[in-house]
C-alpha atoms as a PDB file:
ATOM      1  CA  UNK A   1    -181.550  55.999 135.449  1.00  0.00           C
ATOM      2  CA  UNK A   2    -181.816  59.496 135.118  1.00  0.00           C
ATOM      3  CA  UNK A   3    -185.564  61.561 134.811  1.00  0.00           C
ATOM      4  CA  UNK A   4    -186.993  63.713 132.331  1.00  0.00           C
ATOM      5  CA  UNK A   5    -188.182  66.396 134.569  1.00  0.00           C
ATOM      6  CA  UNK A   6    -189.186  69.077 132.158  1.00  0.00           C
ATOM      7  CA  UNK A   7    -189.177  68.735 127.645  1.00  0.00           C
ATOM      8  CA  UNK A   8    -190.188  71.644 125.744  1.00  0.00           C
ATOM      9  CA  UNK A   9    -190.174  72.358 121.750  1.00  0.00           C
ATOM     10  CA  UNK A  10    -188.162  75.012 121.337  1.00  0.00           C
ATOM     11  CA  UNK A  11    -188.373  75.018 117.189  1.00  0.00           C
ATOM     12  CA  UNK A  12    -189.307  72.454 114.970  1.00  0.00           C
ATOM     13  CA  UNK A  13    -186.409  69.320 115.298  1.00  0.00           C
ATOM     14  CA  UNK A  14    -185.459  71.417 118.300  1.00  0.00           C
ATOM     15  CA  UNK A  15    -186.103  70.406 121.916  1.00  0.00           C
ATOM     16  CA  UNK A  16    -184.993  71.427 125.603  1.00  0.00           C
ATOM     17  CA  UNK A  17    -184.810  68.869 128.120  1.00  0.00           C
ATOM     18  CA  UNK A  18    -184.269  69.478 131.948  1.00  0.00           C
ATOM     19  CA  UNK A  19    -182.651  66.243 133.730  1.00  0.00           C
ATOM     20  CA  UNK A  20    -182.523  65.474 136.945  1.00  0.00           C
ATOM     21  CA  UNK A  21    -178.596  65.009 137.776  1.00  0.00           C
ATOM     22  CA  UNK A  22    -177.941  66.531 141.111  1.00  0.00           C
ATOM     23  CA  UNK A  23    -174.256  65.297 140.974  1.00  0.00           C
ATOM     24  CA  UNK A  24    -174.111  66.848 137.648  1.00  0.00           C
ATOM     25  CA  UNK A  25    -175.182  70.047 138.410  1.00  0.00           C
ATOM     26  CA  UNK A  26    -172.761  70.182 141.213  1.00  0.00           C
ATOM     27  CA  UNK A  27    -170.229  70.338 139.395  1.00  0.00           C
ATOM     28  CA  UNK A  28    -171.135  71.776 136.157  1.00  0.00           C
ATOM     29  CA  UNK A  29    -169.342  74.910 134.343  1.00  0.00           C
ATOM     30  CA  UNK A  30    -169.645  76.730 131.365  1.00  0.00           C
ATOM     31  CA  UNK A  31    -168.139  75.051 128.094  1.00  0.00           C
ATOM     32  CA  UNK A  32    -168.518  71.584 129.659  1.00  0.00           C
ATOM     33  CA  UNK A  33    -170.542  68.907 127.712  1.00  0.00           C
ATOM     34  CA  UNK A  34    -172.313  65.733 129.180  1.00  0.00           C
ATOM     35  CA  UNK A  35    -172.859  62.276 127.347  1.00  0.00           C
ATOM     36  CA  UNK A  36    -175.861  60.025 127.372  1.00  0.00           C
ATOM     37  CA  UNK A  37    -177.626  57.172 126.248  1.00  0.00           C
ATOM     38  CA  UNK A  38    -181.570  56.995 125.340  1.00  0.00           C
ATOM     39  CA  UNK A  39    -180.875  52.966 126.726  1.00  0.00           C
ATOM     40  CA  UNK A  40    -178.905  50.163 126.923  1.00  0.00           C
ATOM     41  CA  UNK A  41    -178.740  49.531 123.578  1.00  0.00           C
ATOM     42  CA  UNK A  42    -178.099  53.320 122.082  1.00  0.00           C
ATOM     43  CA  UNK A  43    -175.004  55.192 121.168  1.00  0.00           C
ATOM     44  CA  UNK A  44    -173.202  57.982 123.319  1.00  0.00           C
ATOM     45  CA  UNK A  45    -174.452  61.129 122.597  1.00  0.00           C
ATOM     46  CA  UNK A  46    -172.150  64.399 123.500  1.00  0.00           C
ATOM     47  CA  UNK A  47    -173.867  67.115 123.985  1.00  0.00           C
ATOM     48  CA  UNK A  48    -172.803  70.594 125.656  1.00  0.00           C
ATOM     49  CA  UNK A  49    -174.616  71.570 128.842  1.00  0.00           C
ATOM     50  CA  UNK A  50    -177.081  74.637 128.171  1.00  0.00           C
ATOM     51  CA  UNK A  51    -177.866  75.459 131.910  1.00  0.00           C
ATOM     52  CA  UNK A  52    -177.558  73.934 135.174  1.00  0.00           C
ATOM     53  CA  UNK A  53    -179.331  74.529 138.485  1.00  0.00           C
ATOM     54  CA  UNK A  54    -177.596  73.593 141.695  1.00  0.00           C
ATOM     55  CA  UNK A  55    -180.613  73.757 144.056  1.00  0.00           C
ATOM     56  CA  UNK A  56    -182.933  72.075 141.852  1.00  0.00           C
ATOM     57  CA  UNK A  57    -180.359  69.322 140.637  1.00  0.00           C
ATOM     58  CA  UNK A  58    -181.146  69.557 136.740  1.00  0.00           C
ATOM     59  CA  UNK A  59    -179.309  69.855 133.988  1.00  0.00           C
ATOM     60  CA  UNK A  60    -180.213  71.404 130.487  1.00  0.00           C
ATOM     61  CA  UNK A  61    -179.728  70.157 127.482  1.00  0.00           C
ATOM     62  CA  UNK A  62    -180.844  71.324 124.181  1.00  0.00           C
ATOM     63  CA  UNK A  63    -180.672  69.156 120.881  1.00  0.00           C
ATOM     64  CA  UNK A  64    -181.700  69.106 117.219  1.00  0.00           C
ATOM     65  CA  UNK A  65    -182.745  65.788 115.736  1.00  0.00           C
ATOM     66  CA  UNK A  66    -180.325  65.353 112.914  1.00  0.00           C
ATOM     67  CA  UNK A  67    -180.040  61.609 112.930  1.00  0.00           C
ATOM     68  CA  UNK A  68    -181.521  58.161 114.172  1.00  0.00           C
ATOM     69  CA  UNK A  69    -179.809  58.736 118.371  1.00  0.00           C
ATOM     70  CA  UNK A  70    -181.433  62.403 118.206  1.00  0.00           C
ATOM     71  CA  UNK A  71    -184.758  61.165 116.510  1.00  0.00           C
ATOM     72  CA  UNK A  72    -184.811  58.350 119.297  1.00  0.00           C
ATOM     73  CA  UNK A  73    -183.751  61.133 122.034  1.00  0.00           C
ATOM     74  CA  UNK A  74    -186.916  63.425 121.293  1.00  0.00           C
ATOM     75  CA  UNK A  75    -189.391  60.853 121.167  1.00  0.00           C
ATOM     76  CA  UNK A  76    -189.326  60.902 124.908  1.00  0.00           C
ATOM     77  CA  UNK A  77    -191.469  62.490 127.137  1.00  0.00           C
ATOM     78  CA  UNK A  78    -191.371  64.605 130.891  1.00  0.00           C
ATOM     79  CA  UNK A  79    -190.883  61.593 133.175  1.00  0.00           C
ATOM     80  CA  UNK A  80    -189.427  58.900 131.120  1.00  0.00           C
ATOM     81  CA  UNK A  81    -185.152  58.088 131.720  1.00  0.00           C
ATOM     82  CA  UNK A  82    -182.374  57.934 130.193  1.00  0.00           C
ATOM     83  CA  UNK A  83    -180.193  54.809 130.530  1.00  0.00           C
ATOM     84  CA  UNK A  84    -176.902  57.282 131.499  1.00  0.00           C
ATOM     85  CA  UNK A  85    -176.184  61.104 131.964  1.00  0.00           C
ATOM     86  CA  UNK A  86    -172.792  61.018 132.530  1.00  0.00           C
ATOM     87  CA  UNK A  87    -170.576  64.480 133.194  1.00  0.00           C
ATOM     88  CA  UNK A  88    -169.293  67.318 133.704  1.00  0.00           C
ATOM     89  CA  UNK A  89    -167.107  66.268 131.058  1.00  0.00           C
ATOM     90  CA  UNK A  90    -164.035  68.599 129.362  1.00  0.00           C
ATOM     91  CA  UNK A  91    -162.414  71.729 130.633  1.00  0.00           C
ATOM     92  CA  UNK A  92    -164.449  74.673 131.619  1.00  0.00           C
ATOM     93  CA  UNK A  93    -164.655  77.949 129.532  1.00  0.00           C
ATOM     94  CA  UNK A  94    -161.576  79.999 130.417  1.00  0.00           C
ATOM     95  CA  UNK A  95    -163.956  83.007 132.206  1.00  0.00           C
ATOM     96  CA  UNK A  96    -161.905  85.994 133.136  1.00  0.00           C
ATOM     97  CA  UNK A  97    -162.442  89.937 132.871  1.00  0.00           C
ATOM     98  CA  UNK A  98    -160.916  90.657 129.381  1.00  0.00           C
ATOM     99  CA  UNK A  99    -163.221  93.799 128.885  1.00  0.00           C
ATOM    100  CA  UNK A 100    -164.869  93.637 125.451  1.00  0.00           C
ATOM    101  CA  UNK A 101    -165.944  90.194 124.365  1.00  0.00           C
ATOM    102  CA  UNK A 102    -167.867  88.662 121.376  1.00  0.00           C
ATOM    103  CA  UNK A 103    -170.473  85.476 121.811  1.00  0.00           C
ATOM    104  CA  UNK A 104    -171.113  84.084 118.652  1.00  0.00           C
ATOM    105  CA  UNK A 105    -174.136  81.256 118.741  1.00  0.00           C
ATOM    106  CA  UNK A 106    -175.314  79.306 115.244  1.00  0.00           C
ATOM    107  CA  UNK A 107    -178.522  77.442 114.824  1.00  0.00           C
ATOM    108  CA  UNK A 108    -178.497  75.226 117.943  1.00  0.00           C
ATOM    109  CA  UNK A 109    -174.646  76.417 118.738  1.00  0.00           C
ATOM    110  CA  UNK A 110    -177.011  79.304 120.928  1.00  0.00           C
ATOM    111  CA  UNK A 111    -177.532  76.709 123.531  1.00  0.00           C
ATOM    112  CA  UNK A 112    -173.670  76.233 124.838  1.00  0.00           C
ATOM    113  CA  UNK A 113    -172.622  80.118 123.733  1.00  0.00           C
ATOM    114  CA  UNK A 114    -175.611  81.170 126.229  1.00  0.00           C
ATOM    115  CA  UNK A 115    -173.794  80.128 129.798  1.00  0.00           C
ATOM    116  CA  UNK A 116    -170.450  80.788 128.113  1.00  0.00           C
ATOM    117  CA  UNK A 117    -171.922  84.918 127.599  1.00  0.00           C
ATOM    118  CA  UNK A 118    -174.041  84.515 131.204  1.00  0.00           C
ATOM    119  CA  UNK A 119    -170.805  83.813 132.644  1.00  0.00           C
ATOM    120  CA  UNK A 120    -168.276  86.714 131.252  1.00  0.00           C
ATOM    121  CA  UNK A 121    -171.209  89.435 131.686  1.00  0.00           C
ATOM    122  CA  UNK A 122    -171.191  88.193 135.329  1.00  0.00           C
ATOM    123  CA  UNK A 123    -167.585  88.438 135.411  1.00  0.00           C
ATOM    124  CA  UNK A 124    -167.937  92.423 134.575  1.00  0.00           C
ATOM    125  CA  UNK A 125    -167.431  91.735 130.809  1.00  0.00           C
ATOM    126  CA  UNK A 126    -169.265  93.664 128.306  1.00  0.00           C
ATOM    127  CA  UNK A 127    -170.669  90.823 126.284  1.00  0.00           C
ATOM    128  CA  UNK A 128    -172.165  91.555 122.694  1.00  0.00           C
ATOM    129  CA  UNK A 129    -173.452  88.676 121.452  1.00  0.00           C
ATOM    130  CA  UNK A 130    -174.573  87.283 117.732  1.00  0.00           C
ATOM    131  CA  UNK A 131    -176.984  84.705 117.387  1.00  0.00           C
ATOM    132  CA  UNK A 132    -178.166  83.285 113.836  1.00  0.00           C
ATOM    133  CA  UNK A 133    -180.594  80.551 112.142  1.00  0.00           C
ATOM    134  CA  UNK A 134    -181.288  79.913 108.684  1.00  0.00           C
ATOM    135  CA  UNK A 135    -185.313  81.336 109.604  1.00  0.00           C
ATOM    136  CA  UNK A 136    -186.932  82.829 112.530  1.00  0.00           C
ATOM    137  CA  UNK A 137    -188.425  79.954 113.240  1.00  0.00           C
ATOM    138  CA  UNK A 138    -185.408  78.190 114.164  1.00  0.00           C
ATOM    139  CA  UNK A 139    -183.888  81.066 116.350  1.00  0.00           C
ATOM    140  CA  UNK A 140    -183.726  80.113 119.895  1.00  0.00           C
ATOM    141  CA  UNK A 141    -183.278  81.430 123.310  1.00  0.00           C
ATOM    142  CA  UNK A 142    -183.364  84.915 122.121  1.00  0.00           C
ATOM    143  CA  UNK A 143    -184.677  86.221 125.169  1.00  0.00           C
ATOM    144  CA  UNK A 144    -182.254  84.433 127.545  1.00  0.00           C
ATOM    145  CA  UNK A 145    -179.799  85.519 125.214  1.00  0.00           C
ATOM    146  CA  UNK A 146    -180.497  89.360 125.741  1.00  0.00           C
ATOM    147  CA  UNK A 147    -180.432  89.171 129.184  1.00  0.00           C
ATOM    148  CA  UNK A 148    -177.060  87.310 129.217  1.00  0.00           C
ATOM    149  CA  UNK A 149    -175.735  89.805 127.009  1.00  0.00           C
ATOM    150  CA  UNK A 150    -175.273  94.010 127.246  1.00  0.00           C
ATOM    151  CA  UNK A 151    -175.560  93.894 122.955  1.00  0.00           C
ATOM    152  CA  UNK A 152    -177.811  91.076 121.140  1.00  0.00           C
ATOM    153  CA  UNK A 153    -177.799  91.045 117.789  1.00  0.00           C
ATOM    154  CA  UNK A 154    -179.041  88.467 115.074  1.00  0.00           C
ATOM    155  CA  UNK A 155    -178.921  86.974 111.678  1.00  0.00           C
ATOM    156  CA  UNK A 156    -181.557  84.848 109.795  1.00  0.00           C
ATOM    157  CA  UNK A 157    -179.898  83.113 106.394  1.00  0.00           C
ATOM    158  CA  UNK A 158    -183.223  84.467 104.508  1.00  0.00           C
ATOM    159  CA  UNK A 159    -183.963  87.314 106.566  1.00  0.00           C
ATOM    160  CA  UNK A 160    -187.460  86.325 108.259  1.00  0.00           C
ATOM    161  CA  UNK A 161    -185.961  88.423 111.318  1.00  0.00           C
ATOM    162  CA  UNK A 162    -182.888  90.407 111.998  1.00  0.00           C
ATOM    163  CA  UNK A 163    -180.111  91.056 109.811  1.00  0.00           C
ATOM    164  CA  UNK A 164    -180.742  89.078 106.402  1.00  0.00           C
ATOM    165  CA  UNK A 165    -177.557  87.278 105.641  1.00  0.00           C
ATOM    166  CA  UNK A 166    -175.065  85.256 108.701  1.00  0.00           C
ATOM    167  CA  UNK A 167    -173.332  85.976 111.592  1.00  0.00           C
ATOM    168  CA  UNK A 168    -170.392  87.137 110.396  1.00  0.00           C
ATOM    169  CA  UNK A 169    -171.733  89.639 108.747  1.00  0.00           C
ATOM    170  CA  UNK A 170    -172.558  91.219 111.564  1.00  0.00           C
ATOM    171  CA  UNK A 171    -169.187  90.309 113.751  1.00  0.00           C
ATOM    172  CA  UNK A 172    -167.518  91.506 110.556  1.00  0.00           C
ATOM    173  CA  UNK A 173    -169.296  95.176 111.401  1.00  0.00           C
ATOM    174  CA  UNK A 174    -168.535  94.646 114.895  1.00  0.00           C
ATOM    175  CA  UNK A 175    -164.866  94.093 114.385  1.00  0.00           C
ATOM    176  CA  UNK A 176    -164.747  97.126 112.170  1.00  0.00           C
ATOM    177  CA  UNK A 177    -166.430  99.590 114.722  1.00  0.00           C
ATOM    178  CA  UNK A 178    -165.065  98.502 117.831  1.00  0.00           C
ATOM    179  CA  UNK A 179    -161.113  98.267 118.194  1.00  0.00           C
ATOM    180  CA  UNK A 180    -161.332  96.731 121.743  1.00  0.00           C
ATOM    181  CA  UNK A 181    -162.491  93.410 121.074  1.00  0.00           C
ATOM    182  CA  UNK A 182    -160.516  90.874 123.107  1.00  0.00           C
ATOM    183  CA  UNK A 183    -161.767  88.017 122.149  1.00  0.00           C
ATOM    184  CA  UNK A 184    -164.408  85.990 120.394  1.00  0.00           C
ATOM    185  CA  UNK A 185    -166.097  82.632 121.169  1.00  0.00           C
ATOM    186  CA  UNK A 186    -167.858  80.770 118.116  1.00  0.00           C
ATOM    187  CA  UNK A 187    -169.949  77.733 118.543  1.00  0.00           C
ATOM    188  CA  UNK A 188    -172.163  76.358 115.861  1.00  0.00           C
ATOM    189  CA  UNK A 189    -171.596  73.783 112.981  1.00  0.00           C
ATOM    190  CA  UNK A 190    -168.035  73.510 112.247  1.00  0.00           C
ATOM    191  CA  UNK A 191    -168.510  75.240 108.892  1.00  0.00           C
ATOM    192  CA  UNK A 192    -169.631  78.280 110.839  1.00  0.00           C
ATOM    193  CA  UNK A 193    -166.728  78.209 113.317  1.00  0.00           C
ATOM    194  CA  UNK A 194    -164.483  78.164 110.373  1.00  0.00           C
ATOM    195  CA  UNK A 195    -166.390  80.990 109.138  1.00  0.00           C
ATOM    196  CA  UNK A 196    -165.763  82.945 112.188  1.00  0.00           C
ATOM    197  CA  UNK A 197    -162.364  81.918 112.671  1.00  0.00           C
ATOM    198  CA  UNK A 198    -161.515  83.161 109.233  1.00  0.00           C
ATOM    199  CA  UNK A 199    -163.097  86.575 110.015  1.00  0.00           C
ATOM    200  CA  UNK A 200    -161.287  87.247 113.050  1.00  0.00           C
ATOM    201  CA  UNK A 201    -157.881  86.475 111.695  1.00  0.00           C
ATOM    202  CA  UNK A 202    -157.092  89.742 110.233  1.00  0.00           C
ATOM    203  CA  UNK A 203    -157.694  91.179 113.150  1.00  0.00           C
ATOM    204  CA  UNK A 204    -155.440  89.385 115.322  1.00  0.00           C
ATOM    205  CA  UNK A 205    -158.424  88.619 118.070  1.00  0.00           C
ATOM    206  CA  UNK A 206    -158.392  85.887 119.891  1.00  0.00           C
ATOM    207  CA  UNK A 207    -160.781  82.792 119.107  1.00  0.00           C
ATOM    208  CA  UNK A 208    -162.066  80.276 121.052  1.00  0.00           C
ATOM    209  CA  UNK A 209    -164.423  77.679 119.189  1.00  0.00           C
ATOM    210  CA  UNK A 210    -165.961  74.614 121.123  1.00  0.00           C
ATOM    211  CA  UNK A 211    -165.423  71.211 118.938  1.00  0.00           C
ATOM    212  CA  UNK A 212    -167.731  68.669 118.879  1.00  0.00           C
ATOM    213  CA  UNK A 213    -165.915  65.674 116.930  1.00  0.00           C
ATOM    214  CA  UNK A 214    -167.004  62.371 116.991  1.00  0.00           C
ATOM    215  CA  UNK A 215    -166.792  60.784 120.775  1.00  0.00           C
ATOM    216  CA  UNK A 216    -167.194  57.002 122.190  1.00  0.00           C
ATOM    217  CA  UNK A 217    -166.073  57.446 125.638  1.00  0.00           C
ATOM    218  CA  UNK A 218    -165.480  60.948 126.752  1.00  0.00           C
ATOM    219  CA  UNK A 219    -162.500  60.048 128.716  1.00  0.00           C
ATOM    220  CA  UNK A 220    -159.565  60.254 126.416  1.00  0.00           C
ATOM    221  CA  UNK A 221    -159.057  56.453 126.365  1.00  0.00           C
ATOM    222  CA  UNK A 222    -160.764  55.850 123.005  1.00  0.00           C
ATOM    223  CA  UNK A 223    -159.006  58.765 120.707  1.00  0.00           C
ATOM    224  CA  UNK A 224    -161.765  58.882 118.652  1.00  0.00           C
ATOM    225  CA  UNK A 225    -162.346  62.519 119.114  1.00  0.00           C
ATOM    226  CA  UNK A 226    -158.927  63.478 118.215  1.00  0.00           C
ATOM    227  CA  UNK A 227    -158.997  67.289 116.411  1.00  0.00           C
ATOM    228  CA  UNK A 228    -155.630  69.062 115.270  1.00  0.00           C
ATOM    229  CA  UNK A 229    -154.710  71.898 116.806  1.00  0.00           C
ATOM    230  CA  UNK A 230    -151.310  73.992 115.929  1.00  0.00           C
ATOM    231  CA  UNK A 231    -150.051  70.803 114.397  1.00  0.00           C
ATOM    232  CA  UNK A 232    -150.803  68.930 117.343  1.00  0.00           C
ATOM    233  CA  UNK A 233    -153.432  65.837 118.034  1.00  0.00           C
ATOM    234  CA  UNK A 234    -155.937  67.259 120.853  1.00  0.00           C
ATOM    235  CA  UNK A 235    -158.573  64.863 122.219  1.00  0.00           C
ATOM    236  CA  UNK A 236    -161.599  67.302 122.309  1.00  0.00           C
ATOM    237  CA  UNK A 237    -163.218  65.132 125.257  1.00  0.00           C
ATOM    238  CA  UNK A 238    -160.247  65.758 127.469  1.00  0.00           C
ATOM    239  CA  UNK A 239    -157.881  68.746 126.249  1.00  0.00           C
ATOM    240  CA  UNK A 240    -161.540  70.299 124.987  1.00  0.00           C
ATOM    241  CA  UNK A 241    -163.784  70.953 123.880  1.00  0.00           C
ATOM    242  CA  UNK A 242    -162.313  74.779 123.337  1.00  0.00           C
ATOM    243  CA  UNK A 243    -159.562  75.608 121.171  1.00  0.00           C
ATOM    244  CA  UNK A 244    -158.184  78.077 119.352  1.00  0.00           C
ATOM    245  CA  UNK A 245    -160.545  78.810 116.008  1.00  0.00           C
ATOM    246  CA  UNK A 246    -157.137  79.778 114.318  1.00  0.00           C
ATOM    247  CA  UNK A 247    -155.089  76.750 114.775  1.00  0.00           C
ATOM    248  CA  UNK A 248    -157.711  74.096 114.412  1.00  0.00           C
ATOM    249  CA  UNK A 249    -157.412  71.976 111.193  1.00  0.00           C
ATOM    250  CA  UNK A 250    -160.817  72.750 110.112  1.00  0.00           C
ATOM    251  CA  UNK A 251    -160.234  70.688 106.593  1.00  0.00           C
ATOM    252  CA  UNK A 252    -159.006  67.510 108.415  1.00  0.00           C
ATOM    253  CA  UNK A 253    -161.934  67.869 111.177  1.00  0.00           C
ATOM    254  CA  UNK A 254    -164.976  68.177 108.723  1.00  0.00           C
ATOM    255  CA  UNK A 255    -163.405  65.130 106.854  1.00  0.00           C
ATOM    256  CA  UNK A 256    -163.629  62.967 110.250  1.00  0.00           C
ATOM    257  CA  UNK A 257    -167.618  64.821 110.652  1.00  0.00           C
ATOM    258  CA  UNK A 258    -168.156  62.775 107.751  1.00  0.00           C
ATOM    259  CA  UNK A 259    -166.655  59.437 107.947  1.00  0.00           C
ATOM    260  CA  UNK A 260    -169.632  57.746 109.407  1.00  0.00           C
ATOM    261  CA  UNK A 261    -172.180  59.160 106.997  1.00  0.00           C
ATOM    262  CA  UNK A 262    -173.242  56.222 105.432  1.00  0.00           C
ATOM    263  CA  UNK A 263    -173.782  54.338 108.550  1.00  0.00           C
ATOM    264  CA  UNK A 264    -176.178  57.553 109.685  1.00  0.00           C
ATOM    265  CA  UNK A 265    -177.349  57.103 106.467  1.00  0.00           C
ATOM    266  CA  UNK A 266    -178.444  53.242 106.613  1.00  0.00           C
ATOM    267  CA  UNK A 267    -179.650  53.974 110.427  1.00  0.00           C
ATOM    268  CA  UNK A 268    -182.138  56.648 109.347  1.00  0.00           C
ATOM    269  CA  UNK A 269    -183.829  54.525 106.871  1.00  0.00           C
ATOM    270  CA  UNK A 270    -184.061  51.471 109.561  1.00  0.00           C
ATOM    271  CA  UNK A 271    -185.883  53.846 111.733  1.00  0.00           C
ATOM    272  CA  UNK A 272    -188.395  55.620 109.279  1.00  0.00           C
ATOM    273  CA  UNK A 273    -188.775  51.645 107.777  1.00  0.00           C
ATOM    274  CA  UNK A 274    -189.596  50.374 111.643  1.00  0.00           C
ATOM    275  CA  UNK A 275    -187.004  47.908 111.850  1.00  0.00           C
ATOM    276  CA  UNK A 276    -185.116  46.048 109.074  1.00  0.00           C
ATOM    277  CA  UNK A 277    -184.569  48.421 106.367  1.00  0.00           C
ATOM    278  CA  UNK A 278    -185.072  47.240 102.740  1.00  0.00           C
ATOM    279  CA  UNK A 279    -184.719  50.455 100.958  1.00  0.00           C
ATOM    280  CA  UNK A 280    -181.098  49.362  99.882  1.00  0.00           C
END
């Protein structure tokens, strides 16, 4: 069992949760994800580790509640357990000192892009980094951001704050003023690390995007989580969860997002109907 030791609401269906995984934190890098379950009985949930403190043996994790696993995630409190926190899982962030690097971070992609920029800015990169939400109200870590960062800038879909518009917009300007970009990470929904990945190509810099595909067992035993890559079958739990933005096959991956949409679907109503759903 593995304690709550800190929640906090970070925006509405948003929430940070501190866990108390000493083993965890040991080991823990940049780019690496965990998986848990709420209990016995729930699904795996992959999620990509926000933060990590050695001495205090906790792990962050931040989460939106999307569907029924997420819902059941957040209704738990500071000092209640999970059933299993299991991880570091996947290969670090590749964290070197390539001069001039861009940290791209969409809706709750901000959470795994902020130790990703922490790190290169500590390894004497100059990080600018691009955060975006659809409102303000959904823009997170802002502050943690900026201090991770030696450029913030950000992007609200209806321009509540920021730049009015997305986030390639404003990598699009970056990529036009500055000729010394090395290379960019993405993370966000996989429509916006297509989006990114498509704006970098013309300019030949190299981008890394962190895949989040459906997972079951996080070892590379299952093959659920299978993404293509330059023509080539990648298991995001074990060859990932970072790959080249310009050789994934983003059509074939957002097919596989969706293939268990209807189940979601059903689960959803059997938790808003409080057990046996009758709606269909």
């Amino acid at each position: 069992m593995y304690k709550i030791v800190d929640k906090k609401q970070l925006a509405p269906s948003i929430v940070l949760m501190d866990i108390a995984a000493p083993k965890v934190a040991a080991k823990a890098k940049a780019g690496q994800f965990i998986i848990l379950r709420v209990d016995e009985e729930g699904e795996r949930i992959p999620l990509t580790i926000a933060d990590y403190n050695v001495e205090k043996g906790t792990v962050t994790i931040i989460f939106q509640e999307v569907g029924y696993s997420t819902r059941k995630l957040a209704q738990l409190n500071k000092d209640d357990y999970l059933a299993d926190f299991v991880g570091p899982l996947g290969q670090p962030s590749e964290i070197e000192n390539y001069g001039t690097v861009v940290c791209v971070g969409g809706g709750v992609g901000v959470a795994p892009i902020y130790p990703i920029a922490r790190a290169l800015k500590e390894a004497g990169n100059e990080v600018i980094s691009i955060i975006g939400a659809r409102s303000k109200d959904l823009l997170i870590l802002e502050d943690e951001m900026k201090n991770a960062s030696s450029k913030l800038l950000v992007a609200t879909d209806d321009g509540s704050y920021g730049h009015k518009g997305f986030v390639t917009d404003l990598l699009k300007e970056v990529l036009d003023s500055r000729k010394d970009i090395s290379r960019v990470w993405g993370i966000g929904p996989v429509v916006m690390m297509r989006a990114v990945s498509n704006t970098t190509r013309p300019y030949g810099v190299h981008t890394i995007v962190s895949m989040n595909p459906i997972m079951v067992d996080g070892t590379g035993m299952c093959g659920a989580c299978r993404v293509s890559v330059g023509n080539e079958t990648k298991f995001a739990c074990v060859d990932g969860p970072e790959f080249d933005g310009h050789l994934v096959d983003w059509d074939l991956a957002l097919r596989r997002m969706a293939m268990f949409k209807k189940e979601e679907e059903i689960a959803n109503n059997i938790h808003k109907c409080g057990g046996e759903c009758k709606c269909h």
